[in-house]
PDB file of N, CA and C in Angstrom:
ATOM      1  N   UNK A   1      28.037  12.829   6.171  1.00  0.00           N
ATOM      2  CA  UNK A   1      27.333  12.757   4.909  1.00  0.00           C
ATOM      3  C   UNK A   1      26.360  11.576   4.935  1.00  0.00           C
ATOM      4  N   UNK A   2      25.145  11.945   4.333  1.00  0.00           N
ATOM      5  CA  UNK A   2      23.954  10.597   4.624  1.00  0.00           C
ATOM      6  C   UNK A   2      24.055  10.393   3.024  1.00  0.00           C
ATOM      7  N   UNK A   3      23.661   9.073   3.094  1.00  0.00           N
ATOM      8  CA  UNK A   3      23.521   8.544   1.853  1.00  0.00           C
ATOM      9  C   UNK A   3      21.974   8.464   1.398  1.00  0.00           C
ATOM     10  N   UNK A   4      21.542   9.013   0.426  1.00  0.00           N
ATOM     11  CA  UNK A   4      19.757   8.709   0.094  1.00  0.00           C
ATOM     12  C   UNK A   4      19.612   8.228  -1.172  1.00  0.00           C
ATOM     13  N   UNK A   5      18.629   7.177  -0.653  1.00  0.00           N
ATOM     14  CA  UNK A   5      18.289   6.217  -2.227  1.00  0.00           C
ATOM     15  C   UNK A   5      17.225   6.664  -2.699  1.00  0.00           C
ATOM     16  N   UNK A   6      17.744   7.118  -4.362  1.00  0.00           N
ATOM     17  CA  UNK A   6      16.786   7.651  -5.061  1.00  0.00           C
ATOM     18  C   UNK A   6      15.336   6.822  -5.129  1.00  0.00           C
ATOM     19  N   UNK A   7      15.482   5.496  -4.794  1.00  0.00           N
ATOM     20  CA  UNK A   7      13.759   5.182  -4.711  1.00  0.00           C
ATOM     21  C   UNK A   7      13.361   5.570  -3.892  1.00  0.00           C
ATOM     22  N   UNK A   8      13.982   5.499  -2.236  1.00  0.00           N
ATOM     23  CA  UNK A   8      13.325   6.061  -1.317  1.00  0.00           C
ATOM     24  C   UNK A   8      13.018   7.860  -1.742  1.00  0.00           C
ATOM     25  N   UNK A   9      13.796   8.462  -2.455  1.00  0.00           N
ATOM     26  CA  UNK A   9      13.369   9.920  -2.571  1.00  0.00           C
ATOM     27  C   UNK A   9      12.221  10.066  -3.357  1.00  0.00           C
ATOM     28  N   UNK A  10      12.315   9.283  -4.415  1.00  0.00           N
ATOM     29  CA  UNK A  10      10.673   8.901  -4.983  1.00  0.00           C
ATOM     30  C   UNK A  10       9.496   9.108  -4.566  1.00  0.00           C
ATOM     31  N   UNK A  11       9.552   7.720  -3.682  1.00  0.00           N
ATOM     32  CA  UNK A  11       8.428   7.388  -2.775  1.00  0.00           C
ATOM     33  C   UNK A  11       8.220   8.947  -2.148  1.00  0.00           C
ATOM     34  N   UNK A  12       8.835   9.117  -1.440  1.00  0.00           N
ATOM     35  CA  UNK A  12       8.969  10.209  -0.663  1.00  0.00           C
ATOM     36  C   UNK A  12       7.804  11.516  -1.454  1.00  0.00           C
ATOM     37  N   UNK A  13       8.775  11.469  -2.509  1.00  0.00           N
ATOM     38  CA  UNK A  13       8.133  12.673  -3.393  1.00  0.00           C
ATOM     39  C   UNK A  13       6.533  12.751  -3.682  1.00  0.00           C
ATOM     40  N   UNK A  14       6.393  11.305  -4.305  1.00  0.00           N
ATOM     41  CA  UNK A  14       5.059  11.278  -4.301  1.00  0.00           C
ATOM     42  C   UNK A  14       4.004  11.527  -3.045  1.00  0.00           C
ATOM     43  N   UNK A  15       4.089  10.640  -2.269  1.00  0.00           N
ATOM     44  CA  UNK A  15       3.281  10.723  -0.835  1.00  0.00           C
ATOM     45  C   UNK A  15       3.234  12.499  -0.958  1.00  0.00           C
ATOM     46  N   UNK A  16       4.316  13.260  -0.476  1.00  0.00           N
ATOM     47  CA  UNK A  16       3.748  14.745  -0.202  1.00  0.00           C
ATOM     48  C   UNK A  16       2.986  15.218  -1.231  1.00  0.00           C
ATOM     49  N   UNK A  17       3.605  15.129  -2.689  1.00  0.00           N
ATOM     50  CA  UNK A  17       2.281  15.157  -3.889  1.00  0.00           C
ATOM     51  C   UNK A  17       1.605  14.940  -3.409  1.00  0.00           C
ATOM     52  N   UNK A  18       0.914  13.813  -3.179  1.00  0.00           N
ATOM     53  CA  UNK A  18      -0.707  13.296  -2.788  1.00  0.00           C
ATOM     54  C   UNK A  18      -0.809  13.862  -1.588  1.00  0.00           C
ATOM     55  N   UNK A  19      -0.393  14.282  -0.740  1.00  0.00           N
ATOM     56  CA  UNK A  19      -0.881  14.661   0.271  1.00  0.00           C
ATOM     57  C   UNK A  19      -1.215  15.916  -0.033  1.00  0.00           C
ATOM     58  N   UNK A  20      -0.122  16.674  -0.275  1.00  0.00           N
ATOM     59  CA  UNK A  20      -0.848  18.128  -0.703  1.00  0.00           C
ATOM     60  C   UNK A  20      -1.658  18.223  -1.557  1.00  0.00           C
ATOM     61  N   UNK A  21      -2.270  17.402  -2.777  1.00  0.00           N
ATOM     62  CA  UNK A  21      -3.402  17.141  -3.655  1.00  0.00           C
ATOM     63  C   UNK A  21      -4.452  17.126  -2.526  1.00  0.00           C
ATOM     64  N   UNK A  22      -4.269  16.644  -1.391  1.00  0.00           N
ATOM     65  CA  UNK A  22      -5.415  16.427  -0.602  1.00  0.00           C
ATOM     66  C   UNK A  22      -5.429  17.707   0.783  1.00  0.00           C
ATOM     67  N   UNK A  23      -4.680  18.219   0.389  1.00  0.00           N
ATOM     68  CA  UNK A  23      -4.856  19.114   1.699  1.00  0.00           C
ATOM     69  C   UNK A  23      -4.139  18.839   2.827  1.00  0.00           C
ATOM     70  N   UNK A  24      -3.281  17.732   2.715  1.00  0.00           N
ATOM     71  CA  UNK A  24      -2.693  16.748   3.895  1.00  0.00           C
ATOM     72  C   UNK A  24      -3.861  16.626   5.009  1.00  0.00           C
ATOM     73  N   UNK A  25      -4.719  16.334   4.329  1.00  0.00           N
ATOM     74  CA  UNK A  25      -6.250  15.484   5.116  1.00  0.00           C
ATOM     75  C   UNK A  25      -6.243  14.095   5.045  1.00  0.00           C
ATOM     76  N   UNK A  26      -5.763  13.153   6.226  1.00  0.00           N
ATOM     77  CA  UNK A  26      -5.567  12.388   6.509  1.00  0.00           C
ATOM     78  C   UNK A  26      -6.622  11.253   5.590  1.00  0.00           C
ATOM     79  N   UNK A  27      -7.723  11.195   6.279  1.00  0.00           N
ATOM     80  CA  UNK A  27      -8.814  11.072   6.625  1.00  0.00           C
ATOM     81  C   UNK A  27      -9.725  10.878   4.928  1.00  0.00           C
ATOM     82  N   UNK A  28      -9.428  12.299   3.390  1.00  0.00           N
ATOM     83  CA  UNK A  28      -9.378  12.190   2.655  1.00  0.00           C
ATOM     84  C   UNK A  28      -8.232  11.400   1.561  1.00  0.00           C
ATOM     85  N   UNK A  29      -7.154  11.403   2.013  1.00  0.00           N
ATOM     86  CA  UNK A  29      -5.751  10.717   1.502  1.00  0.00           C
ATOM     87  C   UNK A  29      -6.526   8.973   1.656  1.00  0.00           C
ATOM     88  N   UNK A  30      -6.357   8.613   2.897  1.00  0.00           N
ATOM     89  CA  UNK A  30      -7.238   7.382   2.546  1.00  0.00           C
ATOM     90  C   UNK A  30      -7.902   6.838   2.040  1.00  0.00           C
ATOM     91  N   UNK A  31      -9.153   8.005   1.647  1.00  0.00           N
ATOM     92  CA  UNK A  31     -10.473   7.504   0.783  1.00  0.00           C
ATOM     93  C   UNK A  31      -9.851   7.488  -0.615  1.00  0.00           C
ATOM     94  N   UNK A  32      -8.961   8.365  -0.904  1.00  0.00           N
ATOM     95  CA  UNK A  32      -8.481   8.331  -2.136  1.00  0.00           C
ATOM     96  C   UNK A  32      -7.756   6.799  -2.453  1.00  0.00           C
ATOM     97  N   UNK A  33      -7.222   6.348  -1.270  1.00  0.00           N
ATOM     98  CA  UNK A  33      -6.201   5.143  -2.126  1.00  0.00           C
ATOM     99  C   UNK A  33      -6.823   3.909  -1.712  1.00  0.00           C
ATOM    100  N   UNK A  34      -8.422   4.035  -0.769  1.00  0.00           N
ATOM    101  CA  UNK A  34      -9.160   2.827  -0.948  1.00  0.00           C
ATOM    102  C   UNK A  34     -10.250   3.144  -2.328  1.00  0.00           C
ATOM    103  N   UNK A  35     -10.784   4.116  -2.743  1.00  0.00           N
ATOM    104  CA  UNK A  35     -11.659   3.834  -4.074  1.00  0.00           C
ATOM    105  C   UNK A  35     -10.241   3.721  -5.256  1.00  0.00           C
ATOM    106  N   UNK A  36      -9.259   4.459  -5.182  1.00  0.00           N
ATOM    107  CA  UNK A  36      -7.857   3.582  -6.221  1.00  0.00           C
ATOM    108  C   UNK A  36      -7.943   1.864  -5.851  1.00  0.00           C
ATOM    109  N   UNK A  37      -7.687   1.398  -4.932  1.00  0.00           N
ATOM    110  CA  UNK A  37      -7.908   0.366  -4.857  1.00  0.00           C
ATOM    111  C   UNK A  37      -8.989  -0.616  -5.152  1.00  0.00           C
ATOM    112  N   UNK A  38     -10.224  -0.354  -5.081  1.00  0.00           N
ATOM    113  CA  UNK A  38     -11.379  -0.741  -5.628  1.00  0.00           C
ATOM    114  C   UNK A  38     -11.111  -0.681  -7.401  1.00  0.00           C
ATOM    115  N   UNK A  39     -11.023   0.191  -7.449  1.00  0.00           N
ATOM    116  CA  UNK A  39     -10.590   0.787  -9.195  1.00  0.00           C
ATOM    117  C   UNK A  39     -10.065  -0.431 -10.047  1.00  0.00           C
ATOM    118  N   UNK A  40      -8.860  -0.638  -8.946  1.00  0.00           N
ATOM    119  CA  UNK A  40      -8.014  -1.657  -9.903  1.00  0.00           C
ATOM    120  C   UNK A  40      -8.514  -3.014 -10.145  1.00  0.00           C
ATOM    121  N   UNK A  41      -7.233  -3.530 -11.298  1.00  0.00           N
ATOM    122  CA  UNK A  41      -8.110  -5.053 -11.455  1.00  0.00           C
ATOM    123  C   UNK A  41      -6.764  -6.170 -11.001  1.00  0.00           C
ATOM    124  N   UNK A  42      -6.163  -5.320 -10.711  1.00  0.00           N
ATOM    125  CA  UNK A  42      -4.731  -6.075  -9.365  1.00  0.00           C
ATOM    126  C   UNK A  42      -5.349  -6.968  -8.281  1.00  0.00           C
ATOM    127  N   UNK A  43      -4.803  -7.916  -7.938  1.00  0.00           N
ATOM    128  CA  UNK A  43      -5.231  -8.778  -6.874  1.00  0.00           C
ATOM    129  C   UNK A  43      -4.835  -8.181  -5.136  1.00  0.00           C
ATOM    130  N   UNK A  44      -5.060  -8.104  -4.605  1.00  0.00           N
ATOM    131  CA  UNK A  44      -4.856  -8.000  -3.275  1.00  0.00           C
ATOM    132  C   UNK A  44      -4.779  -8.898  -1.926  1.00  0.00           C
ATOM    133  N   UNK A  45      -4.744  -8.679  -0.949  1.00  0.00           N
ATOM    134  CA  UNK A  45      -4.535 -10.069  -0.001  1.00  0.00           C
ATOM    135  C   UNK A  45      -5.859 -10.199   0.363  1.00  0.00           C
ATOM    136  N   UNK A  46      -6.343  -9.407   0.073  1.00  0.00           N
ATOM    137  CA  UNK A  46      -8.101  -9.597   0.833  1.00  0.00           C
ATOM    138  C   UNK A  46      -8.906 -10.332  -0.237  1.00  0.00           C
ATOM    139  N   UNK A  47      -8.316 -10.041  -1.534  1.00  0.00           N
ATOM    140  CA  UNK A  47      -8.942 -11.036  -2.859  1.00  0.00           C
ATOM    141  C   UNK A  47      -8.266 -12.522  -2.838  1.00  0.00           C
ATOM    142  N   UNK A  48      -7.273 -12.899  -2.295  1.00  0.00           N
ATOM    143  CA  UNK A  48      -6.805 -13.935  -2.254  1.00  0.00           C
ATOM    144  C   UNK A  48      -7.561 -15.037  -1.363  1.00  0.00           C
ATOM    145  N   UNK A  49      -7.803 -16.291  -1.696  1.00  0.00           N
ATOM    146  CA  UNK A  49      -8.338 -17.183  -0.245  1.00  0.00           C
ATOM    147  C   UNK A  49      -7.293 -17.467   0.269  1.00  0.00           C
ATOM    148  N   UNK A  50      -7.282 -17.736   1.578  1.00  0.00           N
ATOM    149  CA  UNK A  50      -6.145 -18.569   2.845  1.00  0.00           C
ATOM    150  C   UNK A  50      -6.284 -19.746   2.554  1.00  0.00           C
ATOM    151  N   UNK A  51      -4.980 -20.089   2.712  1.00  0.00           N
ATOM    152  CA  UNK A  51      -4.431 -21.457   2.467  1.00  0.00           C
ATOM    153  C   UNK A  51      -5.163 -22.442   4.171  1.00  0.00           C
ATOM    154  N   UNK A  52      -5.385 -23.565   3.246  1.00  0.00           N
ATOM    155  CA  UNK A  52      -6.349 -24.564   4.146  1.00  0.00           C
ATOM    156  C   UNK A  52      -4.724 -25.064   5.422  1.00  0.00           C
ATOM    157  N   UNK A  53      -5.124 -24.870   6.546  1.00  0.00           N
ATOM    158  CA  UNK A  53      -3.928 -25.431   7.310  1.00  0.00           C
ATOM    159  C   UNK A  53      -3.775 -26.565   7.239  1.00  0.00           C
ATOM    160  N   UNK A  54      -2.727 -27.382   7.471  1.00  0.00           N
ATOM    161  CA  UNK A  54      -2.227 -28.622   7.468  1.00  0.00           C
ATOM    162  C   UNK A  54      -1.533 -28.581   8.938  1.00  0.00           C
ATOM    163  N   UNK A  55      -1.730 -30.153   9.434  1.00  0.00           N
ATOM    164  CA  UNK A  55      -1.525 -30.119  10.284  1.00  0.00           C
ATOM    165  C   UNK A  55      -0.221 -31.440  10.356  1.00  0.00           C
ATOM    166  N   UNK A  56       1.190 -30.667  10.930  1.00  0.00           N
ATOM    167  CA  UNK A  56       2.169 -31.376  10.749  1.00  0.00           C
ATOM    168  C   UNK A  56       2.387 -32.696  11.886  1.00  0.00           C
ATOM    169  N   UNK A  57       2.579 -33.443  11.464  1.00  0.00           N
ATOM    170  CA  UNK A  57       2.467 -35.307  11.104  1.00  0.00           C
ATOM    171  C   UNK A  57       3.975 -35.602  12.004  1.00  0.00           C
ATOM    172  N   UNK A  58       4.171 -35.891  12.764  1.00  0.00           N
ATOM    173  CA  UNK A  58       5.874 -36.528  13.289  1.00  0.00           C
ATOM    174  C   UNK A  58       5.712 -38.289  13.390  1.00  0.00           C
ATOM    175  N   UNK A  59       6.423 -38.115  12.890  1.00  0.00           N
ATOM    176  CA  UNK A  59       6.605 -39.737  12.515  1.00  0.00           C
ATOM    177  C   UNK A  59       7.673 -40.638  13.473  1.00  0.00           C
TER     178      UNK A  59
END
């Protein structure tokens, strides 16, 4: 007997939604969740600046 976590069945669920919304076209599935991404007003790692390095000191 396998055990399945209903978030993972979620996730799951959706992705084939969207995929079959798209035809399971790779290629279109992408474009879809980079202009979603543009869309939003969520921060991302690419909106974030990098932290200035520091350079560790031994005493």
């Amino acid at each position: 007997m396998t055990w399945k976590d209903p978030i993972v069945e979620e996730v799951r669920e959706i992705r084939d939604r969207t995929a079959a919304r798209f035809g399971y076209d790779v290629k279109a599935i992408g474009r879809y969740y980079q202009e979603k991404q543009h869309r939003t007003e969520r921060k991302t790692a690419t909106d974030v600046p990098p932290k200035p390095l520091t350079t560790a000191t031994s005493t």
